[in-house]
Protein backbone atom coordinates (compact mmCIF):
# COMPACT_ATOMS: atom_id res chain seq x y z
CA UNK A 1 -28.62 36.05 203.77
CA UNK A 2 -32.12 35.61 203.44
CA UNK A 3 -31.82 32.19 201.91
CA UNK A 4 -29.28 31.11 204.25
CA UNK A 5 -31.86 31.60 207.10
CA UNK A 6 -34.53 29.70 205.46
CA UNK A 7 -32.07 26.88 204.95
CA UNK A 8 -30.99 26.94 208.93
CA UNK A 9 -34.68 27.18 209.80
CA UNK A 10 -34.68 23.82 207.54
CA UNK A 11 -32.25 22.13 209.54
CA UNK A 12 -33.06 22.96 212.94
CA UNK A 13 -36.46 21.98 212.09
CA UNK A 14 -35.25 18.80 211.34
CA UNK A 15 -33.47 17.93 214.71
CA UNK A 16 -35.81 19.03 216.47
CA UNK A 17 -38.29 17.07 215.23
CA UNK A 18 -36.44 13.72 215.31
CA UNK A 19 -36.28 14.83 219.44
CA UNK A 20 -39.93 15.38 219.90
CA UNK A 21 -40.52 12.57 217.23
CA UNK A 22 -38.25 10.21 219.43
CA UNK A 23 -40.44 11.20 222.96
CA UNK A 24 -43.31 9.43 222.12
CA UNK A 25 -43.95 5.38 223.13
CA UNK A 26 -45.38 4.27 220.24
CA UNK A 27 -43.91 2.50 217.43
CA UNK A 28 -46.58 4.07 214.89
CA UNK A 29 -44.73 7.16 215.60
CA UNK A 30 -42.39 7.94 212.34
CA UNK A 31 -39.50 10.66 211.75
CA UNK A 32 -41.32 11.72 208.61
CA UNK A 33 -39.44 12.20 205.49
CA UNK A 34 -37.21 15.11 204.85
CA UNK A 35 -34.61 16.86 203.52
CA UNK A 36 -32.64 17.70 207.24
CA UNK A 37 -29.86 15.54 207.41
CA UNK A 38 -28.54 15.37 211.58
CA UNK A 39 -26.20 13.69 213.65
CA UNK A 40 -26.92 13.88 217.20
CA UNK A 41 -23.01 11.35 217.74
CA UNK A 42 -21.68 15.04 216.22
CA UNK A 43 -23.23 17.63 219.10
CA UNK A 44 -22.39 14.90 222.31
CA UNK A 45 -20.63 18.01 223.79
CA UNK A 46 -23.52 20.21 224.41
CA UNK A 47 -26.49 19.43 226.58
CA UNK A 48 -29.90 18.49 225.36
CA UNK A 49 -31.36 21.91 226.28
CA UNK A 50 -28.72 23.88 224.13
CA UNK A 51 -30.40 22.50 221.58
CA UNK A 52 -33.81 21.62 223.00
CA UNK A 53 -34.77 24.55 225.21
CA UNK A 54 -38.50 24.33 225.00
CA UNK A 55 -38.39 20.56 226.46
CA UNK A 56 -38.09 21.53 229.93
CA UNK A 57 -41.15 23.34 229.89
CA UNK A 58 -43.48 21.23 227.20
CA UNK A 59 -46.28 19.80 228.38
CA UNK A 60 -47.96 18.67 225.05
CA UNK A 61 -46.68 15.95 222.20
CA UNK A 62 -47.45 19.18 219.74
CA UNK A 63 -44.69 21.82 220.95
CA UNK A 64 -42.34 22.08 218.61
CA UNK A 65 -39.25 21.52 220.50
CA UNK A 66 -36.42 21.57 217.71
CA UNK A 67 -33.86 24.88 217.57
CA UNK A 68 -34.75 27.51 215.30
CA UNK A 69 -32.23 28.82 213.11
CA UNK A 70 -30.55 31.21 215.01
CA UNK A 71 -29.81 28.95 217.61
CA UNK A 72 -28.23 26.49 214.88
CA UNK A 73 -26.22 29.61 213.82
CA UNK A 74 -24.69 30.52 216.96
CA UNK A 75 -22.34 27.69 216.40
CA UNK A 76 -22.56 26.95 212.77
CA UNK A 77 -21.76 30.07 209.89
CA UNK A 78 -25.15 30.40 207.96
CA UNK A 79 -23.67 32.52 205.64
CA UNK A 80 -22.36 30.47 203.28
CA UNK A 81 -24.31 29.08 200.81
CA UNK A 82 -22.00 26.50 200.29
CA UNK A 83 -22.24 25.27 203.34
CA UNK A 84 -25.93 24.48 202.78
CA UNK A 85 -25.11 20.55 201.99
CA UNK A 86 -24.00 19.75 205.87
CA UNK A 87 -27.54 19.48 206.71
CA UNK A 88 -29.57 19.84 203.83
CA UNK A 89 -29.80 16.81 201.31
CA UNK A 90 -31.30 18.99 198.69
CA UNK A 91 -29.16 22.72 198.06
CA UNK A 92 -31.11 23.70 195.02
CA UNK A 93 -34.80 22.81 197.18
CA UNK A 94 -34.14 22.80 200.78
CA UNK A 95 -36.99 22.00 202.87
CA UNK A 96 -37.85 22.14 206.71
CA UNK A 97 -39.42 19.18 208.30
CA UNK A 98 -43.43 19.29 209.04
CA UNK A 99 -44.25 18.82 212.27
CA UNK A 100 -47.07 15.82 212.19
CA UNK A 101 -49.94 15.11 214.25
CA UNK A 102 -48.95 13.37 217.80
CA UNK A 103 -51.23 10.23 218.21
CA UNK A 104 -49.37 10.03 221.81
CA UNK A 105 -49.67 12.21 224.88
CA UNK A 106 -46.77 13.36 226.77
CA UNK A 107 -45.76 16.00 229.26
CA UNK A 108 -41.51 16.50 228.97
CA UNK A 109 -41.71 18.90 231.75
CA UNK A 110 -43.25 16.20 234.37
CA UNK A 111 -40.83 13.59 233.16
CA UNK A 112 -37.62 16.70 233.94
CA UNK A 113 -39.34 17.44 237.17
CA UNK A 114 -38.96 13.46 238.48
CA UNK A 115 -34.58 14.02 237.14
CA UNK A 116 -35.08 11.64 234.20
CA UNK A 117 -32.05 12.04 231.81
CA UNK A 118 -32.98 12.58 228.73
CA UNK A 119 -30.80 9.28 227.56
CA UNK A 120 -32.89 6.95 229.40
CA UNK A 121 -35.95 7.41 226.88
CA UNK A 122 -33.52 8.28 224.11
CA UNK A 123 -31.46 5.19 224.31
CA UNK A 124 -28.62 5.13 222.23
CA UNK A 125 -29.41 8.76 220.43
CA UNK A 126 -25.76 10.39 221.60
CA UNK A 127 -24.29 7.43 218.64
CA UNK A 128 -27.67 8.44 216.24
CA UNK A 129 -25.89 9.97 212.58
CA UNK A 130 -29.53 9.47 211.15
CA UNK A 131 -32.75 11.21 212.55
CA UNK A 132 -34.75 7.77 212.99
CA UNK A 133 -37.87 5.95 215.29
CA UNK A 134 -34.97 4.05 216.84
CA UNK A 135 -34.61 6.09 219.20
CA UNK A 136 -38.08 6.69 220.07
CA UNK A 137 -38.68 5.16 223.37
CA UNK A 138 -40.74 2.11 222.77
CA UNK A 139 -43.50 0.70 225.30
CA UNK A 140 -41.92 -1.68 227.02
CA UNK A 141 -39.18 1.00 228.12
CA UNK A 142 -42.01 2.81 229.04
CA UNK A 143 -43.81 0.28 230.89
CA UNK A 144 -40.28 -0.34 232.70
CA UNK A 145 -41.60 2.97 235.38
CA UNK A 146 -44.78 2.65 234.08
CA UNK A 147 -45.67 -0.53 235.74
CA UNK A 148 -49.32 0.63 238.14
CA UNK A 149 -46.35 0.96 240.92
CA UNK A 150 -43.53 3.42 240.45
CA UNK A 151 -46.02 5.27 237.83
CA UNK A 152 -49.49 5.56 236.53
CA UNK A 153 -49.60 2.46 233.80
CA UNK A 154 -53.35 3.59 232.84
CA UNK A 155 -53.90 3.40 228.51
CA UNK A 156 -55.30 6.88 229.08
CA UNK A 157 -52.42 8.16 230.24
CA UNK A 158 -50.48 8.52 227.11
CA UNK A 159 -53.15 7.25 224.48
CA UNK A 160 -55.99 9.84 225.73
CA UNK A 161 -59.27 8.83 223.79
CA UNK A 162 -57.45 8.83 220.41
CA UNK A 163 -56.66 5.11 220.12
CA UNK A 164 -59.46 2.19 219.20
CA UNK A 165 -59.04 -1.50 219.93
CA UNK A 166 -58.69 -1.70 215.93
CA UNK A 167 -55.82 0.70 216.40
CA UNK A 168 -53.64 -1.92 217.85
CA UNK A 169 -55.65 -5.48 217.16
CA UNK A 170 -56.53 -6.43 213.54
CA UNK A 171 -60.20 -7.84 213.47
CA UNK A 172 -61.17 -11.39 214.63
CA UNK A 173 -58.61 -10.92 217.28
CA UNK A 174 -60.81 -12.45 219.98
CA UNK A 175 -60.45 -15.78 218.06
CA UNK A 176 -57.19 -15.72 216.76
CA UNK A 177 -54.43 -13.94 220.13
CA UNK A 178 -53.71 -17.15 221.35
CA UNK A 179 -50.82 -17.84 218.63
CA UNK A 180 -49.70 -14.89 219.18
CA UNK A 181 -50.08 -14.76 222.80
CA UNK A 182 -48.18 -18.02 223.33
CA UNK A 183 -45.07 -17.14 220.74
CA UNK A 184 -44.67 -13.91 221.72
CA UNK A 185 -45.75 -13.05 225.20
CA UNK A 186 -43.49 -10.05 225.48
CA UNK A 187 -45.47 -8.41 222.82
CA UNK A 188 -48.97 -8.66 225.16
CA UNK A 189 -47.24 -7.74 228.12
CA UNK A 190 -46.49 -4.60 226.67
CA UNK A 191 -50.35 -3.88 227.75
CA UNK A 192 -51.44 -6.42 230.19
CA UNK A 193 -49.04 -6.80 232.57
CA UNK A 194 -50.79 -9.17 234.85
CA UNK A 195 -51.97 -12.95 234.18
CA UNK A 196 -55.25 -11.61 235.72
CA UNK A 197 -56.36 -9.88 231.88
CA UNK A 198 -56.71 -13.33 230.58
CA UNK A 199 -58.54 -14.97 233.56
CA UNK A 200 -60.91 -11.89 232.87
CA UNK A 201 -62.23 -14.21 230.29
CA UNK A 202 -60.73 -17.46 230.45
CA UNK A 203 -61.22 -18.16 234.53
CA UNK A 204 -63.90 -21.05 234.89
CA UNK A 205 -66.19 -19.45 236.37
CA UNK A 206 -66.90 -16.60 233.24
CA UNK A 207 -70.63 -17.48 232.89
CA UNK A 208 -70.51 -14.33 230.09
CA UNK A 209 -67.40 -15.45 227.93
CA UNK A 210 -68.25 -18.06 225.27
CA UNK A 211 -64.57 -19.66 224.91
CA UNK A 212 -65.42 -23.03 226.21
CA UNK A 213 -68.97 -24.15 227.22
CA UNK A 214 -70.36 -24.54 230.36
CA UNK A 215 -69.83 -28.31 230.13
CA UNK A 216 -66.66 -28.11 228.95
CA UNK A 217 -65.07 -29.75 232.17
CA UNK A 218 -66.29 -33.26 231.28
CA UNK A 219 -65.86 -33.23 227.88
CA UNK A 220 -62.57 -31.34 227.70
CA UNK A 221 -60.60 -34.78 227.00
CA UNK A 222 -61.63 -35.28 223.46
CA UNK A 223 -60.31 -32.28 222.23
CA UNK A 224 -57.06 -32.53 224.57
CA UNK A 225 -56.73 -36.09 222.92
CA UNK A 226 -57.81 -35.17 219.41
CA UNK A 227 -56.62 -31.34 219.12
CA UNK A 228 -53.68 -30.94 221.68
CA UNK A 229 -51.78 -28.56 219.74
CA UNK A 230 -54.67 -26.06 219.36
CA UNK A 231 -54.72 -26.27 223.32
CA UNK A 232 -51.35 -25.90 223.74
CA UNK A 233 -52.26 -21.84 222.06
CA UNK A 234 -53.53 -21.06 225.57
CA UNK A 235 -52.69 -23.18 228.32
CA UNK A 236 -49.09 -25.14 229.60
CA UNK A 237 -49.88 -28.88 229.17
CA UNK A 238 -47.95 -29.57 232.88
CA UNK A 239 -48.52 -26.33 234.28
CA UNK A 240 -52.30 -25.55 233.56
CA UNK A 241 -53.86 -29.47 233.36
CA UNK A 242 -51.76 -30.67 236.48
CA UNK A 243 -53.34 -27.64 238.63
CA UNK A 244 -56.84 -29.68 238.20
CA UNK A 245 -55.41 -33.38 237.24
CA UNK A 246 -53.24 -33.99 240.74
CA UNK A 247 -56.09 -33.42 242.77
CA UNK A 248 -57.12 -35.63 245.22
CA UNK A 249 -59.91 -38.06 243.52
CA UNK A 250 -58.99 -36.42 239.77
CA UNK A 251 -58.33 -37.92 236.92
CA UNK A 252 -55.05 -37.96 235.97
CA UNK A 253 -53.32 -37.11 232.78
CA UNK A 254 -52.21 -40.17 232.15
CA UNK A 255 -52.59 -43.50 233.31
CA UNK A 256 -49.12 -44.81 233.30
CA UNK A 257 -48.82 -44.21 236.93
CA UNK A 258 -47.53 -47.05 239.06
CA UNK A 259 -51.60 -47.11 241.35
CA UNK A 260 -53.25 -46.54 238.17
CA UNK A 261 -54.86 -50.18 238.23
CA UNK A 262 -56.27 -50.10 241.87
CA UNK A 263 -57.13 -46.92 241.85
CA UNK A 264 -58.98 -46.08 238.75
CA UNK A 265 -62.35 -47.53 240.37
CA UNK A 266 -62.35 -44.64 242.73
CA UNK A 267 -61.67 -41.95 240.24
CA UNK A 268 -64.29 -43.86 237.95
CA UNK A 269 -66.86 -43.35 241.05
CA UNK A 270 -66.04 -40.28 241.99
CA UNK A 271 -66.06 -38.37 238.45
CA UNK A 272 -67.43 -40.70 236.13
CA UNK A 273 -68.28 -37.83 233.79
CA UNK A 274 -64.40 -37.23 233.53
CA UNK A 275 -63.95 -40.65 231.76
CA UNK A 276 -66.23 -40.30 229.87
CA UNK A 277 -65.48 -37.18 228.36
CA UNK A 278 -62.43 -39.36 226.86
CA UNK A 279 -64.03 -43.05 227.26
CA UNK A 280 -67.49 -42.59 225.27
CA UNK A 281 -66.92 -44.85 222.91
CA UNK A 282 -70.28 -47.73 222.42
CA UNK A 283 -66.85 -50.23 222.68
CA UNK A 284 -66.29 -49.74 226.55
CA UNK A 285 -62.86 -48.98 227.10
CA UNK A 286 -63.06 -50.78 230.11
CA UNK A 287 -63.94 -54.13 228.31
CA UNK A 288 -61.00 -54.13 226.88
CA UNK A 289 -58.19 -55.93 227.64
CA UNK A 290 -59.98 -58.63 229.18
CA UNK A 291 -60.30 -56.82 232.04
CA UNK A 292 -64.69 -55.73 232.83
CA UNK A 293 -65.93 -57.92 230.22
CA UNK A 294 -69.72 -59.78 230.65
CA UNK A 295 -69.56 -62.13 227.56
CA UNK A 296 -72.48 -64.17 228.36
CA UNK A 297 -74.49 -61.39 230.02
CA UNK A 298 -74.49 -64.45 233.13
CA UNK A 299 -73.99 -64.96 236.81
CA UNK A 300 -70.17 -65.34 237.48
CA UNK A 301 -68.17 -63.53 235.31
CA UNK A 302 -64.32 -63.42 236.27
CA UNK A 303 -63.31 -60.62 237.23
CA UNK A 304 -66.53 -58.75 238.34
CA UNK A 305 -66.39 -54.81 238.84
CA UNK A 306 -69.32 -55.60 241.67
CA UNK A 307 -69.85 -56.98 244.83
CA UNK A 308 -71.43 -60.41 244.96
CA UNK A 309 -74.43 -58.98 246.96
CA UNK A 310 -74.28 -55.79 245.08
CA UNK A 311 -78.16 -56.76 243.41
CA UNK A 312 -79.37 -57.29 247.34
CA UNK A 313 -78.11 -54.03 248.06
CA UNK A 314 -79.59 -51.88 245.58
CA UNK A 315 -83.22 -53.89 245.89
CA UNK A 316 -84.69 -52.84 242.87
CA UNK A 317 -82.21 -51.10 240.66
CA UNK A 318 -83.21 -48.27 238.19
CA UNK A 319 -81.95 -50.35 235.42
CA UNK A 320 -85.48 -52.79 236.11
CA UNK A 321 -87.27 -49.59 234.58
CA UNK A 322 -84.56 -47.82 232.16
CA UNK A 323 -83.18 -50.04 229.26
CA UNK A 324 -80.77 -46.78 229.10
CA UNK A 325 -79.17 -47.07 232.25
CA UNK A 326 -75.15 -47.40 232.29
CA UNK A 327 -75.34 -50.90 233.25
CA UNK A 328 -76.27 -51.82 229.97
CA UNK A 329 -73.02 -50.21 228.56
CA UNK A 330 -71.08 -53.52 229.53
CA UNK A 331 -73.85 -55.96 230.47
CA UNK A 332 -75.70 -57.07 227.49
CA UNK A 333 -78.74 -59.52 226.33
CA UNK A 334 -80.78 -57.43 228.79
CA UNK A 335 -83.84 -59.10 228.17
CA UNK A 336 -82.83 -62.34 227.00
CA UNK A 337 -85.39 -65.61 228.80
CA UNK A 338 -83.27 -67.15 231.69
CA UNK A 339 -79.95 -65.20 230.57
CA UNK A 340 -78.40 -62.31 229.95
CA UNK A 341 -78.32 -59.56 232.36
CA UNK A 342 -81.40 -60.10 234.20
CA UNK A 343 -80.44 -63.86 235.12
CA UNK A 344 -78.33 -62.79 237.54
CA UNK A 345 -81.25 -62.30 239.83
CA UNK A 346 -84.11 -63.96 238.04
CA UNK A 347 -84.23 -67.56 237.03
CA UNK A 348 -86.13 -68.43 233.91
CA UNK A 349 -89.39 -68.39 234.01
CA UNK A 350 -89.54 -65.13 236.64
């Protein structure tokens, strides 16, 4: 008889600790190994608390909410030794389940008091033949009442102080989400529910995050020319750019559009650092095509980017004193006798 008991105590040990096992959002949880064979698609007739009478009332991950023996042998004959083999793998050893260390917090007993069915968390577990993690709820089923509205959706909640960044992230994670966060965004919104956890460091105005430089507005286009895929990690090509690019006076992504020709000199003016951040090149990019080419460095030119009385305008330009001034990116020869740049205005001999 003795024996028998031990072996029932074995059993119910086991169920019950696939139940408590399966409480718990976290997919580190494990139904560890045992010898308590179950099948929860065998008891669908009774209800959880039958079973389960301590879940009601739990209020910590620890409880050990699985039926002792006795209650196991109110329905099943524990007499027989025989009879050991429906729920023990091993007859000649048979062992009870531990009961491990929770890394999760959670209260049953608040979760009964809001009329939660048990099968909501426990998806699928009336079919379960198996004790198993399947049907542990996972986060996102959490998360799903969870969400900072119907519920509390604070870490703290259900991971206490007992869970580190490296818990969850490997190291170098700061550098190396984005692949992750653009393949598999279901698997970060587990956690950050909101778009506003990334601006937290990626919003332009982060003086303290070091992702892109301060700079990194006008110089942006080289890598976006040169690198595209390794922006494409973070940020939606049409979404993200065209929130800055179809501005009024921008740049814009292209320049296939139909206005592109007329209209470039105003963008040029208005943000010439923009070009340049893709059109730094000692070639000018807008010498070519035979479009805002000087080839003699002289008076007359076809077609000028200037006004004709552009030199009367600006009386004496800073380019008399600054043989670095942009002029001198197209206009060459600058200091060439009666030629050149400066014989636009001065003859030879001035």
């Amino acid at each position: 008889m003795k024996h028998w008991k031990i072996i029932i105590v074995m059993i119910v040990s086991v169920l019950s600790l696939a139940w408590l096992a399966w409480g718990y959002p976290s997919t580190q949880l494990t139904v560890p190994p045992g010898d308590i064979k179950f099948a929860h698609a065998n008891h669908t007739d009774l209800e959880c608390l039958t079973c389960h009478a301590g879940a009601e009332t739990s209020v910590s991950p620890q409880d050990k909410l699985y039926p002792a023996m006795e209650v196991c042998g109110d329905c099943h004959d524990i007499e027989e030794v025989d009879g050991c083999g429906t729920c023990h793998r091993s007859i000649d050893d048979p062992q009870a389940l531990p009961n491990p260390d929770r890394p999760i917090e959670f209260n049953h007993k608040k979760h009964f008091e809001q009329k939660i069915k048990c099968t909501h968390c426990h998806d699928g577990i009336a079919e379960s033949r198996e004790s198993s993690t399947t049907y542990m709820p996972t986060m996102p089923l959490c998360m799903t009442c969870h969400d900072g509205i119907k519920a509390d959706n604070s870490c703290a909640l259900c991971h206490g102080q007992r869970i580190t960044l490296l818990d969850i992230h490997p190291q170098d994670w700061r550098h190396q989400h984005g692949d992750r966060a653009t393949s598999d965004p279901e698997f970060c919104g587990g956690c950050h529910r909101s778009e506003r956890f990334c601006a937290e460091c990626h919003r332009e105005d982060n003086l303290e995050g070091n992702i892109h430089d301060l700079n990194y507005e006008y110089t942006h286009g080289l890598d976006a020319g040169s690198k595209e895929k390794d922006c494409a990690r973070c940020h939606d090509r049409k979404l993200f750019c065209n929130a800055c690019h179809e501005r009024q006076n921008r740049i814009p992504l292209e320049h296939s559009t139909l206005n592109w020709l007329s209209e470039h000199g105003l963008a040029a003016r208005n943000d010439i650092e923009n070009c340049a951040s893709c059109h730094d090149s000692s070639d000018p990019t807008c010498a070519r095509g035979g479009c805002h080419r000087d080839i003699d460095g002289i008076r007359g030119t076809d077609p000028r980017i200037h006004t004709g009385n552009m030199a009367f305008l600006q009386s004496k330009g800073l380019w008399h004193g600054d043989d670095g001034y942009f002029c001198f990116q197209c206009h060459t020869s600058t200091r060439a006798t009666g030629g050149g740049f400066c014989s636009y205005c001065h003859e030879s001999g001035d």
